[in-house]
N, C-alpha and C. Protein backbone atom coordinates (compact mmCIF):
# COMPACT_ATOMS: atom_id res chain seq x y z
N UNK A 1 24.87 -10.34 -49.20
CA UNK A 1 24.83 -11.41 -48.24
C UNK A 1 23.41 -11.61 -47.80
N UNK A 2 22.67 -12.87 -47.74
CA UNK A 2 21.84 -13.35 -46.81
C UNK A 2 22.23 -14.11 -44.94
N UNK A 3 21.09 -13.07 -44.67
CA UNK A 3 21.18 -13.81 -43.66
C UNK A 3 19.88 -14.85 -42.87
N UNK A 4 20.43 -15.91 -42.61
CA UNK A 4 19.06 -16.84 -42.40
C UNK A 4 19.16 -17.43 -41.72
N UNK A 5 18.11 -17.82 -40.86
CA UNK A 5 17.40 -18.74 -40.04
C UNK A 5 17.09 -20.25 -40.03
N UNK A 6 18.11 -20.68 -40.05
CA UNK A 6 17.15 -22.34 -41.28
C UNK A 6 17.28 -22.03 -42.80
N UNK A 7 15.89 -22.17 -43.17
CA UNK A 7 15.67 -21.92 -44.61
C UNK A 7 15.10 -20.78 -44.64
N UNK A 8 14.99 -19.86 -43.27
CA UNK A 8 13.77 -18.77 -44.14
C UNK A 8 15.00 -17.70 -43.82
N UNK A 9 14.84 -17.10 -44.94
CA UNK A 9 15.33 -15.59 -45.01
C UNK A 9 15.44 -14.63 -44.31
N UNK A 10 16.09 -14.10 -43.50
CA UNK A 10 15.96 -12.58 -41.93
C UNK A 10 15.54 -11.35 -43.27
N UNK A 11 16.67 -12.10 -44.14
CA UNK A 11 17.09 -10.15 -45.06
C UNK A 11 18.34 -10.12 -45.78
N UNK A 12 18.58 -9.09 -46.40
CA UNK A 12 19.95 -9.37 -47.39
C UNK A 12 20.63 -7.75 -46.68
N UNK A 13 22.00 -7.87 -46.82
CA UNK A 13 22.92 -7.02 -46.57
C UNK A 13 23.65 -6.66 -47.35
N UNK A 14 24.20 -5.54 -47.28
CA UNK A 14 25.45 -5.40 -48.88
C UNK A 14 26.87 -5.29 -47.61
N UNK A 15 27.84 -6.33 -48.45
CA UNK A 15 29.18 -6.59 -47.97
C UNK A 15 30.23 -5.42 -47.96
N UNK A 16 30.42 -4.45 -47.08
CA UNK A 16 31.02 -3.36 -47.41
C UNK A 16 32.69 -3.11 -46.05
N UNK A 17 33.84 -3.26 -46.31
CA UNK A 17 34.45 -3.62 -45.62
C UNK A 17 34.72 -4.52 -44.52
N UNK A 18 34.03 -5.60 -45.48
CA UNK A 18 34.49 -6.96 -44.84
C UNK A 18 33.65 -7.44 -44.13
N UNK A 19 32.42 -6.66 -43.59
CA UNK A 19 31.25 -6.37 -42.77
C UNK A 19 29.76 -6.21 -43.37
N UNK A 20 28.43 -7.38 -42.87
CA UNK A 20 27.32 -7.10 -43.46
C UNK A 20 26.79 -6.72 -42.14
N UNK A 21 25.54 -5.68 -42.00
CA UNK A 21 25.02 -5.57 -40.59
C UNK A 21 23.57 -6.00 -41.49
N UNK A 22 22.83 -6.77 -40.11
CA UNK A 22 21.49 -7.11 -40.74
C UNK A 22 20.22 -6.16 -39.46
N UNK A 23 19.62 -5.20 -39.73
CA UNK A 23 18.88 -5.73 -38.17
C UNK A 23 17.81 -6.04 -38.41
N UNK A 24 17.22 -7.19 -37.64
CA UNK A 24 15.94 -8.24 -38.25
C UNK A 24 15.08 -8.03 -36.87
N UNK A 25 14.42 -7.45 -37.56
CA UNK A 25 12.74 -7.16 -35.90
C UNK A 25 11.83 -8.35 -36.61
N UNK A 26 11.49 -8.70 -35.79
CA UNK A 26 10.08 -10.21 -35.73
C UNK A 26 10.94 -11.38 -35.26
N UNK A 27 11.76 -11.34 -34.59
CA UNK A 27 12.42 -12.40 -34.29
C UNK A 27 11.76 -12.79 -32.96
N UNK A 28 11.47 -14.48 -32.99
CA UNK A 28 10.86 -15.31 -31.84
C UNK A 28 11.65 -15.00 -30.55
N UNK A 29 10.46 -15.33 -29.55
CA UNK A 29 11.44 -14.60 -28.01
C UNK A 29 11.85 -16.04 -27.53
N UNK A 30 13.11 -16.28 -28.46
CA UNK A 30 13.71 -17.82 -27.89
C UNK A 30 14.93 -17.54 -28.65
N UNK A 31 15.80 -18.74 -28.37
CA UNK A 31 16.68 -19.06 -29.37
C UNK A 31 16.37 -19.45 -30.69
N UNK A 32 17.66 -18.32 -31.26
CA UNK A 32 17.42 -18.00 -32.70
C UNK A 32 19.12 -18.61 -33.21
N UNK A 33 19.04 -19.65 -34.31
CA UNK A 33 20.01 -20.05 -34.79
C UNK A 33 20.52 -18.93 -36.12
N UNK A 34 21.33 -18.01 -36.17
CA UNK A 34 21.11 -17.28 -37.47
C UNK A 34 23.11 -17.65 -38.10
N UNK A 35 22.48 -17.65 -39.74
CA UNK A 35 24.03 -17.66 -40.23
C UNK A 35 23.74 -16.84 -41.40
N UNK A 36 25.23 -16.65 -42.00
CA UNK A 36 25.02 -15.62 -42.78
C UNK A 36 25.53 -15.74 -44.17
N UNK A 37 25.62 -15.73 -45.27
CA UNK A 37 25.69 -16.96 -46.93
C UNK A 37 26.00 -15.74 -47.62
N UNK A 38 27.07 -15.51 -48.15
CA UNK A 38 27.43 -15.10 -49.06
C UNK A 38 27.38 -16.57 -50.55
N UNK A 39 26.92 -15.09 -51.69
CA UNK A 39 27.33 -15.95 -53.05
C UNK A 39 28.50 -16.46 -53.99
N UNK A 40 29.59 -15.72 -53.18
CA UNK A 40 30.96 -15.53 -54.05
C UNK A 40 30.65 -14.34 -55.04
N UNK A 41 31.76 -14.03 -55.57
CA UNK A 41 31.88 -12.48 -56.79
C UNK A 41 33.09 -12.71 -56.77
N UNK A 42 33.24 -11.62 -57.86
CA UNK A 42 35.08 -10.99 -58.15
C UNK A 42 36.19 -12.27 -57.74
N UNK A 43 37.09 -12.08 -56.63
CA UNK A 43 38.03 -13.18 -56.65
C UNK A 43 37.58 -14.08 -55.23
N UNK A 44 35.92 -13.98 -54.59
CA UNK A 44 35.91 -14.44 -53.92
C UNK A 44 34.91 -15.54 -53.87
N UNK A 45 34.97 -16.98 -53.06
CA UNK A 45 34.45 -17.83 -53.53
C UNK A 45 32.68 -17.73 -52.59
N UNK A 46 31.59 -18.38 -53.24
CA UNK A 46 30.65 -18.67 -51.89
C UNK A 46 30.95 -19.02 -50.71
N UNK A 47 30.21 -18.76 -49.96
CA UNK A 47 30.46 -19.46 -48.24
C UNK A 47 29.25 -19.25 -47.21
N UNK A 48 29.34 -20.27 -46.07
CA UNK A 48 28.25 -20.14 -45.89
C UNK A 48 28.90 -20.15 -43.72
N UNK A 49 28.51 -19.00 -42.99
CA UNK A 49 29.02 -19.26 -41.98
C UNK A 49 28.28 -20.24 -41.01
N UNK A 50 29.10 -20.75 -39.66
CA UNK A 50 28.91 -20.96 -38.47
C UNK A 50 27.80 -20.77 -38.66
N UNK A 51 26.72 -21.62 -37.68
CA UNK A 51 25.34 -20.47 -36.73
C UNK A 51 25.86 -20.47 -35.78
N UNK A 52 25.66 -18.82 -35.97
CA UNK A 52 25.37 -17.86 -34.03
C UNK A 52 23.90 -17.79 -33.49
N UNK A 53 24.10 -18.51 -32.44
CA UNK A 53 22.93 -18.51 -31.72
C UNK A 53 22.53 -17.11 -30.72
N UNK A 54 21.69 -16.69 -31.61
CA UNK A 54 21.34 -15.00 -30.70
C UNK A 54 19.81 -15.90 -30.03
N UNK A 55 20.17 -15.79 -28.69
CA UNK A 55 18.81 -15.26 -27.26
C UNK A 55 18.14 -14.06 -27.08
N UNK A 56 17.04 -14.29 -27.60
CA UNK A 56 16.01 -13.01 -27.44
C UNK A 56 15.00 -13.45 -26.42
N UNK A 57 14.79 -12.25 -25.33
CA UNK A 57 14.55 -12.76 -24.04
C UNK A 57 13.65 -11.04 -24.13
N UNK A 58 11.94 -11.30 -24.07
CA UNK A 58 11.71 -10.52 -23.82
C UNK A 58 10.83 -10.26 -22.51
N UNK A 59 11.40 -8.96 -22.15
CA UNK A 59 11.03 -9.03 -20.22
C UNK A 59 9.34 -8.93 -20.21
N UNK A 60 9.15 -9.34 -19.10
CA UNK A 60 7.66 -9.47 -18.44
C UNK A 60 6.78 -8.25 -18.59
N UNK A 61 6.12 -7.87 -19.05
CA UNK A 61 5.12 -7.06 -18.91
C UNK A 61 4.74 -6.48 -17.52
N UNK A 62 5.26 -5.12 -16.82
CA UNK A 62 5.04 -4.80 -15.91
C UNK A 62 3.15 -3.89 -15.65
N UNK A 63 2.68 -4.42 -14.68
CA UNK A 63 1.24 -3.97 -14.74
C UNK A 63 1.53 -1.94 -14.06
N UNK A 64 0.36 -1.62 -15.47
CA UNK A 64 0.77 -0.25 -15.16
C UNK A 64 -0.21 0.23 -14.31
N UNK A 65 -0.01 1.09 -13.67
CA UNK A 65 -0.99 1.74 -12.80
C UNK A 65 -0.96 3.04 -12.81
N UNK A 66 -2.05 4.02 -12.80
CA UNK A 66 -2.25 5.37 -13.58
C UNK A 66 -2.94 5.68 -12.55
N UNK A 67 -2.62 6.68 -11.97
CA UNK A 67 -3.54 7.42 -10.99
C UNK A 67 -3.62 8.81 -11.17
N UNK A 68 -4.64 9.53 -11.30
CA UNK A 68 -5.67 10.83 -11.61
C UNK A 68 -5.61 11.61 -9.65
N UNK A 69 -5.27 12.74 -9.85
CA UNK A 69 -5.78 13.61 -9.24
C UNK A 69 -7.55 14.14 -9.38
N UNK A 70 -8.30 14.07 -8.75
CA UNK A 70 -9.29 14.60 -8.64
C UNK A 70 -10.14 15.64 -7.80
N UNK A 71 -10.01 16.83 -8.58
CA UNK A 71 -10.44 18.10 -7.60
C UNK A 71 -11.63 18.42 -7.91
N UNK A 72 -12.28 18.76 -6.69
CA UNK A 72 -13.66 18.93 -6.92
C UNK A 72 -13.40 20.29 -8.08
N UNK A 73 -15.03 20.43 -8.73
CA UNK A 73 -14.78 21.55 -9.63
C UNK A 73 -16.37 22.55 -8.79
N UNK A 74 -16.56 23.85 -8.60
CA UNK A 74 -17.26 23.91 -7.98
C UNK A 74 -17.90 25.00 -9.23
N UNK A 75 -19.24 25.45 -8.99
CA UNK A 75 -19.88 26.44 -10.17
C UNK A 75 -19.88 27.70 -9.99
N UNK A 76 -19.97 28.62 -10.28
CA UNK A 76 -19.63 29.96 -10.08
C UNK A 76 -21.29 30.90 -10.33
């Protein structure tokens, strides 16, 4: 199985109880239209599904703040 975006390609899956899992990292932080295309085989025909619209929402960048202890060091 492919799974795709439009015309561009996420990745291919192998069909194994009825079920392809894809997991696709680089995906835009918006709505993503994805469907999923089988070729047909054996007694089953091509097909091409629905798009599911997956929302990728990535959170805000929280500002980090790092604070150091500082003890005097004295010489001996």
């Amino acid at each position: 199985m492919q799974f795709l975006e439009g015309s561009t390609i996420l990745g291919t899956a192998t069909l194994a109880g009825g079920r392809a899992t894809l997991q696709a990292d680089g995906l835009a932080s918006e709505r993503n239209a994805i469907e999923a295309s089988y070729e047909g085989g054996g007694n089953y025909d091509a097909t091409t599904s629905h798009s599911v619209i997956e929302v990728i929402r990535v959170p805000r960048k929280q500002p980090v703040v790092a604070r150091a202890a500082l003890r005097p060091v004295f010489a001996q």
